[in-house]
Protein backbone atom coordinates (compact mmCIF):
# COMPACT_ATOMS: atom_id res chain seq x y z
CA UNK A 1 57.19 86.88 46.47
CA UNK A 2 59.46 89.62 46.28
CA UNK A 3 59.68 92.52 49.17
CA UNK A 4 59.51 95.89 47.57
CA UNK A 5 62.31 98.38 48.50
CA UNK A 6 61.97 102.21 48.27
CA UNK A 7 65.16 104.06 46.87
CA UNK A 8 65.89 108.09 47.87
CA UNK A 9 66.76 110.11 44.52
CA UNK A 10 67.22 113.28 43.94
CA UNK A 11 64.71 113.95 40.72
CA UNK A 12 62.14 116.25 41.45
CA UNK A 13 61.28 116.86 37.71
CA UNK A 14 58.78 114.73 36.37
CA UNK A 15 59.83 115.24 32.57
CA UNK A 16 63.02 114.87 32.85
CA UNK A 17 62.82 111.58 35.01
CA UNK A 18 60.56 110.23 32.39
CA UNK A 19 63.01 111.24 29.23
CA UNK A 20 66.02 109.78 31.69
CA UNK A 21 64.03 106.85 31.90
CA UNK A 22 63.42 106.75 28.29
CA UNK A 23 67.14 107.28 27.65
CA UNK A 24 68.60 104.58 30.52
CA UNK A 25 66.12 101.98 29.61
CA UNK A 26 65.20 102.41 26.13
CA UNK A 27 61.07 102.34 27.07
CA UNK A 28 58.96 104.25 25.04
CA UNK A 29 56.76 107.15 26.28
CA UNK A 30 53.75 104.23 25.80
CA UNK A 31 55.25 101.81 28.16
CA UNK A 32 55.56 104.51 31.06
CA UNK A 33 52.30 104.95 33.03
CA UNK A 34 51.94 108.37 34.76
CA UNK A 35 49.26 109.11 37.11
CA UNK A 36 48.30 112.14 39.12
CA UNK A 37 46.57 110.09 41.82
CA UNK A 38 49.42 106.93 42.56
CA UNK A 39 48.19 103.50 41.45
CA UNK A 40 49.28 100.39 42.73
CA UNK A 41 52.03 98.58 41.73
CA UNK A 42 52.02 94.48 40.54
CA UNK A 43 54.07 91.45 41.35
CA UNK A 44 55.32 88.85 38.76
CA UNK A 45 52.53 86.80 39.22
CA UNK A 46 50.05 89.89 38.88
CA UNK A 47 49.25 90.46 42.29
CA UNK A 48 48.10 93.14 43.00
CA UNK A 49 50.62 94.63 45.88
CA UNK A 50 50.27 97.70 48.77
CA UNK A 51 52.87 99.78 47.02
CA UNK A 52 51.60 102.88 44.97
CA UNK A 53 53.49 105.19 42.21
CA UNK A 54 52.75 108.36 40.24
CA UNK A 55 55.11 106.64 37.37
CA UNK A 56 55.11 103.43 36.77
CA UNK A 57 56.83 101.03 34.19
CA UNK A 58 54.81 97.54 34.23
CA UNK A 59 56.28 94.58 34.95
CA UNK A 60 55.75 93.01 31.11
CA UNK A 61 58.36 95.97 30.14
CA UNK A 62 61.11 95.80 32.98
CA UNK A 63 61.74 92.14 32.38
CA UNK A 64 60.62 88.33 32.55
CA UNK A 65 59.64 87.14 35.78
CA UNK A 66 59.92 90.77 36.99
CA UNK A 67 57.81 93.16 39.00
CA UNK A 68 56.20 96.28 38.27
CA UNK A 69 58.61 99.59 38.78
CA UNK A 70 57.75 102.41 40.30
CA UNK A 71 58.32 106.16 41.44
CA UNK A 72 56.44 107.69 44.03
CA UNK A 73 56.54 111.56 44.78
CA UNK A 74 56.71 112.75 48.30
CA UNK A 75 55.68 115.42 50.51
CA UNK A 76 59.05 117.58 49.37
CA UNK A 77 58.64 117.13 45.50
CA UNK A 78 61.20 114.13 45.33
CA UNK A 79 60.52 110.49 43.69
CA UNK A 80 61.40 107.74 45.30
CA UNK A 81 62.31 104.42 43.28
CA UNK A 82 60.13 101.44 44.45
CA UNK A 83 61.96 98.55 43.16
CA UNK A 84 61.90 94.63 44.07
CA UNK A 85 64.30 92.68 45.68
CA UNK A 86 64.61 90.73 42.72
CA UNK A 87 65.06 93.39 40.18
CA UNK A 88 67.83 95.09 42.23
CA UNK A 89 69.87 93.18 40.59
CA UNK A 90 69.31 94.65 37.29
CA UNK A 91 68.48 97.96 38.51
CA UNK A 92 70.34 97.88 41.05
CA UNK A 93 72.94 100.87 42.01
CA UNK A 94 75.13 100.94 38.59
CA UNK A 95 71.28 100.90 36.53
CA UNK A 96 70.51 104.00 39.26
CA UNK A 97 74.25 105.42 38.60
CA UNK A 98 73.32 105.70 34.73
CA UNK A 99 69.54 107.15 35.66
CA UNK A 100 71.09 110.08 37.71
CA UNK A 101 73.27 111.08 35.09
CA UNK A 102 71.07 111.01 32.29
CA UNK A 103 68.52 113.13 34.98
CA UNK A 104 70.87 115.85 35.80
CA UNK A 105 71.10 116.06 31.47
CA UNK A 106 67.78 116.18 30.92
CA UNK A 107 67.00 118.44 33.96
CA UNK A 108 69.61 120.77 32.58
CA UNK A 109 68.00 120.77 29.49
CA UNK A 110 64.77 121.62 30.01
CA UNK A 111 66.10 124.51 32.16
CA UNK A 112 68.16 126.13 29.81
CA UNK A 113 65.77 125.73 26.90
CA UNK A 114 63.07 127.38 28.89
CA UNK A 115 65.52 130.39 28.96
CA UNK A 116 65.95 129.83 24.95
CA UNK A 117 69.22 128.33 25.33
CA UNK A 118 70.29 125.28 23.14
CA UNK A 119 71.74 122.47 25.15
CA UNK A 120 73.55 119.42 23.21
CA UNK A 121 75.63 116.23 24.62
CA UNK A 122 78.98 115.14 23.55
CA UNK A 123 80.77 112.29 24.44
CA UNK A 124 84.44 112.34 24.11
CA UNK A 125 85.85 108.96 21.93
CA UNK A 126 89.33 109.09 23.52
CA UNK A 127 88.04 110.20 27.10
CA UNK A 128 84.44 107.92 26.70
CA UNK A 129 83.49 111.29 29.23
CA UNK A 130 80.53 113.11 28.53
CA UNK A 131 80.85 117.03 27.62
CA UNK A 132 77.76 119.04 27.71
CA UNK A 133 78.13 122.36 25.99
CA UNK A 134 75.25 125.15 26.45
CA UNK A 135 74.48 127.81 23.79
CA UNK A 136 73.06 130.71 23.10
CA UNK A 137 74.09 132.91 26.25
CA UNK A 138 73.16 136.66 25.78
């Protein structure tokens, strides 16, 4: 049985960790749980484990023989990442590297549209750096 491990982030915004999510991992909306009240997450074997998460990916979409993933929100508005011993090593810190990236993007992006502002990402062929340009400034 795998030990659980919880992970500090930074992500405070709950649509933009899910659409980070979406974009790191390639899940679908569908295959992302989120609950108001934290449910609990599951082992390989489907045991049922002590760990609870407002989002949760199940353990059929992170990988075979793997356990459920999960992000739990604390008492200052930040999610922590619950994630196995075993699946550290796929999301692990290069998978969380890739997460906090696409985050701060999609963070950024639902800010500025809120203030009718058009956000879009580039990435630069020679460079292989991302550019992020932000339109329609008054």
């Amino acid at each position: 049985m795998s030990r659980y491990c919880k992970v500090e982030t930074e992500f405070k915004n709950e649509s933009a960790l899910i659409a980070a999510l979406m974009e790191t991992q390639r899940w679908t909306k569908q295959q992302i749980e989120v609950h108001s009240t934290p449910k609990h997450l599951f082992g390989y074997t489907g045991d049922k484990r002590k760990e609870i998460a407002h989002i949760i990916i199940r353990r059929k979409h992170v990988g075979s023989a793997s356990n459920d993933l999960g992000f739990i929100k604390n008492s200052n508005g930040q999610y922590e990442a619950i994630v196995s011993q075993y699946d550290k090593r796929r999301y692990g810190e290069n998978w969380f590297k890739q997460l906090k990236g696409n985050y701060a993007f999609h963070a950024l992006k639902l800010e500025q549209e809120q203030r009718g502002r058009r956000v879009v990402r580039e990435f630069n062929r020679t460079t292989k750096k991302q550019l992020v340009r932000i339109t329609g400034y008054r």
